[in-house]
C-alpha atoms as a PDB file:
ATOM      1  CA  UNK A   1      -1.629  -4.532  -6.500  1.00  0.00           C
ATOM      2  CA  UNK A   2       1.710  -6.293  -5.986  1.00  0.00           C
ATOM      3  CA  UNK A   3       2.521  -5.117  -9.385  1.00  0.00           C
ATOM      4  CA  UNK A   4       1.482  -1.566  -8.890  1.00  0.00           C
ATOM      5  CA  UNK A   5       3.115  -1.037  -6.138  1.00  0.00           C
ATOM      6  CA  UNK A   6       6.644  -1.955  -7.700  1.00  0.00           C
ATOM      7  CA  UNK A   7       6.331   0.128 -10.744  1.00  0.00           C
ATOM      8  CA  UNK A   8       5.026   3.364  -8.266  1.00  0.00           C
ATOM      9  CA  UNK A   9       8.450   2.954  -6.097  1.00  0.00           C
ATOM     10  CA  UNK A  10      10.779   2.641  -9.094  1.00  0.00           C
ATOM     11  CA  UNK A  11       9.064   5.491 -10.748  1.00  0.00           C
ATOM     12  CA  UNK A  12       9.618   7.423  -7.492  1.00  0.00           C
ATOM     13  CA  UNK A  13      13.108   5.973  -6.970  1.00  0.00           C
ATOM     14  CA  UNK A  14      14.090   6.851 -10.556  1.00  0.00           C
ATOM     15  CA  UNK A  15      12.309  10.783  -9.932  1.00  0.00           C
ATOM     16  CA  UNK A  16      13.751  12.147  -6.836  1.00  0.00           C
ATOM     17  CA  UNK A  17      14.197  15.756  -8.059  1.00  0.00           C
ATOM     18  CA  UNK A  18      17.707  16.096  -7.343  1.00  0.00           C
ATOM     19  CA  UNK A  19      19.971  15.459 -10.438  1.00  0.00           C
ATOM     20  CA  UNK A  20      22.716  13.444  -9.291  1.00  0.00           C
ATOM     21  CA  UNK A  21      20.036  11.415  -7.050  1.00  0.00           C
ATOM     22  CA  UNK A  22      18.148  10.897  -9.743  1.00  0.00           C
ATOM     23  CA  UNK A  23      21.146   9.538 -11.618  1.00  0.00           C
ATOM     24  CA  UNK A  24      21.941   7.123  -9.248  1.00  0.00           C
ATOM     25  CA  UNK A  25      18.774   5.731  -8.603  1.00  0.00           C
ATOM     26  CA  UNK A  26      18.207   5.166 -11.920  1.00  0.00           C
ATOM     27  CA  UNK A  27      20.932   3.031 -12.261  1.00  0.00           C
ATOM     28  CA  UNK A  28      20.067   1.050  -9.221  1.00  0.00           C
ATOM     29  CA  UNK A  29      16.532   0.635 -11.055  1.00  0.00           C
ATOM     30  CA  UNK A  30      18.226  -0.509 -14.205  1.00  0.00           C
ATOM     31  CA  UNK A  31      20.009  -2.799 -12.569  1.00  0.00           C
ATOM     32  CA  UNK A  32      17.668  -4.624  -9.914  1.00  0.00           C
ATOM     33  CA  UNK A  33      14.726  -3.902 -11.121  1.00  0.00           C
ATOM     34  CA  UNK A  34      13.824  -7.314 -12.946  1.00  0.00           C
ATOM     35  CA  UNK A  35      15.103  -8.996  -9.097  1.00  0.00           C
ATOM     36  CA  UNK A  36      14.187  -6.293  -6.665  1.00  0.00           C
ATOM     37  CA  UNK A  37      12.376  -8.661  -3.903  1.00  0.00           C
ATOM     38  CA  UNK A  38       9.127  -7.584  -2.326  1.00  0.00           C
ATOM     39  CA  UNK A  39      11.333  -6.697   0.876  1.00  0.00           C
ATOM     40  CA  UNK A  40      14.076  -4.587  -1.074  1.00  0.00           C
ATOM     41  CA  UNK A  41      10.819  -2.767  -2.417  1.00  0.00           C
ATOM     42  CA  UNK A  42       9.790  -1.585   0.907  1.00  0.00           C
ATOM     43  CA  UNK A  43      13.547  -0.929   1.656  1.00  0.00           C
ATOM     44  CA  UNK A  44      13.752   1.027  -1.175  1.00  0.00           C
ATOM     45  CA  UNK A  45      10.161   2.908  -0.085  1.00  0.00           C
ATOM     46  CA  UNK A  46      11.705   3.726   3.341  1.00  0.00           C
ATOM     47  CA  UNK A  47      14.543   5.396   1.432  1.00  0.00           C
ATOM     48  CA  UNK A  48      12.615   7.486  -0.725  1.00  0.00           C
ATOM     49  CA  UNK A  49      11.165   8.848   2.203  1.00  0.00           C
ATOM     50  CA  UNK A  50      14.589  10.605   3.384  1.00  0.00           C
ATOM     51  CA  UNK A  51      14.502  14.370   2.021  1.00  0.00           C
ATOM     52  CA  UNK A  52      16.872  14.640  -1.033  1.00  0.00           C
ATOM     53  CA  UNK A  53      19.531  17.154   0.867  1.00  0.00           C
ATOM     54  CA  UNK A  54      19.761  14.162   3.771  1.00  0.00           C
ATOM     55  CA  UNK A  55      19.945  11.352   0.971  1.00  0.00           C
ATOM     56  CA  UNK A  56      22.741  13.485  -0.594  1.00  0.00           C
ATOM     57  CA  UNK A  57      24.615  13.489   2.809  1.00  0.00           C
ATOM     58  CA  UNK A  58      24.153  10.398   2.942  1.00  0.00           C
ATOM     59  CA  UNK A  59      25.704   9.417  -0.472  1.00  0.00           C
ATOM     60  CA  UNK A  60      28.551  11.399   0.070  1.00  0.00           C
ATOM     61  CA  UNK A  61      29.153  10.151   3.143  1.00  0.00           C
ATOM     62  CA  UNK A  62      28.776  13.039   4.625  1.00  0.00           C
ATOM     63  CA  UNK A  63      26.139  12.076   7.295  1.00  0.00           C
ATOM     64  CA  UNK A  64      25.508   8.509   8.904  1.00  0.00           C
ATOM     65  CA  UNK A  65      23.298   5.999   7.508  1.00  0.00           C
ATOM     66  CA  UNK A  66      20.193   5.405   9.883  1.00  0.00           C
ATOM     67  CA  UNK A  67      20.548   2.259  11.841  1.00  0.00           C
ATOM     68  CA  UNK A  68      17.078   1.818  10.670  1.00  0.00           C
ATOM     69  CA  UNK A  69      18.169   2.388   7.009  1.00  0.00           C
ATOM     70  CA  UNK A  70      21.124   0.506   6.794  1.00  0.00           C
ATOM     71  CA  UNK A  71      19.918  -2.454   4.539  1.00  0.00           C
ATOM     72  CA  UNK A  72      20.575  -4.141   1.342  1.00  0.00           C
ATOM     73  CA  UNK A  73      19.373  -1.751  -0.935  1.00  0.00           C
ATOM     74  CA  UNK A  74      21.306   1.251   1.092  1.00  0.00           C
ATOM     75  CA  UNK A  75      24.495  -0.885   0.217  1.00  0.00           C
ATOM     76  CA  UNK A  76      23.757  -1.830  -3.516  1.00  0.00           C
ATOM     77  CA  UNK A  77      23.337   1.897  -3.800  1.00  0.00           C
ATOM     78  CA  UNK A  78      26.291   2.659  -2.683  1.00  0.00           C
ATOM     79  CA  UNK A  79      28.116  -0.088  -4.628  1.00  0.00           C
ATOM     80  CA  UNK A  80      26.043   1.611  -7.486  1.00  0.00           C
ATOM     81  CA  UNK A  81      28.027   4.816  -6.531  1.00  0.00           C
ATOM     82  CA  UNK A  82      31.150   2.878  -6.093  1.00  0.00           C
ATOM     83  CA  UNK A  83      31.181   1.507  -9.377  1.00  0.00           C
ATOM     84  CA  UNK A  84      33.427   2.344 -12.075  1.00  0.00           C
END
């Protein structure tokens, strides 16, 4: 099940339905998903959840990252985004 429920969220994560979010997240699956931890994959899950306009805001720093959200994967996103 363990198994299952990794390749579900990085299917999600890699699907949002925005373009540039879908962009990004795909590069953040590329690049963690052989080492994603079991906790970063509920992380991850949590994100997912936001609507794509708030994620967006989010990204562009446009709106606040929710205490509750403000974990590792939130920040190797953004270093994702950060990248060049």
């Amino acid at each position: 099940m363990k198994k299952l429920f990794k390749k579900k969220i990085l299917h999600r994560a890699k699907y949002r339905g925005v373009k540039e979010l879908d962009i990004i997240f795909e590069k953040f699956v590329d690049k963690y998903q052989d080492t994603i931890s079991d906790d970063e994959l509920i992380q991850l899950e949590e994100i997912l959840d936001i609507p794509d306009n708030e994620m967006l805001e989010i990204i562009l720093q446009k709106k606040e990252i929710p205490a509750n959200l403000n974990n590792d994967v939130i920040k190797k996103i953004f270093s994702i985004c950060n990248a060049k």
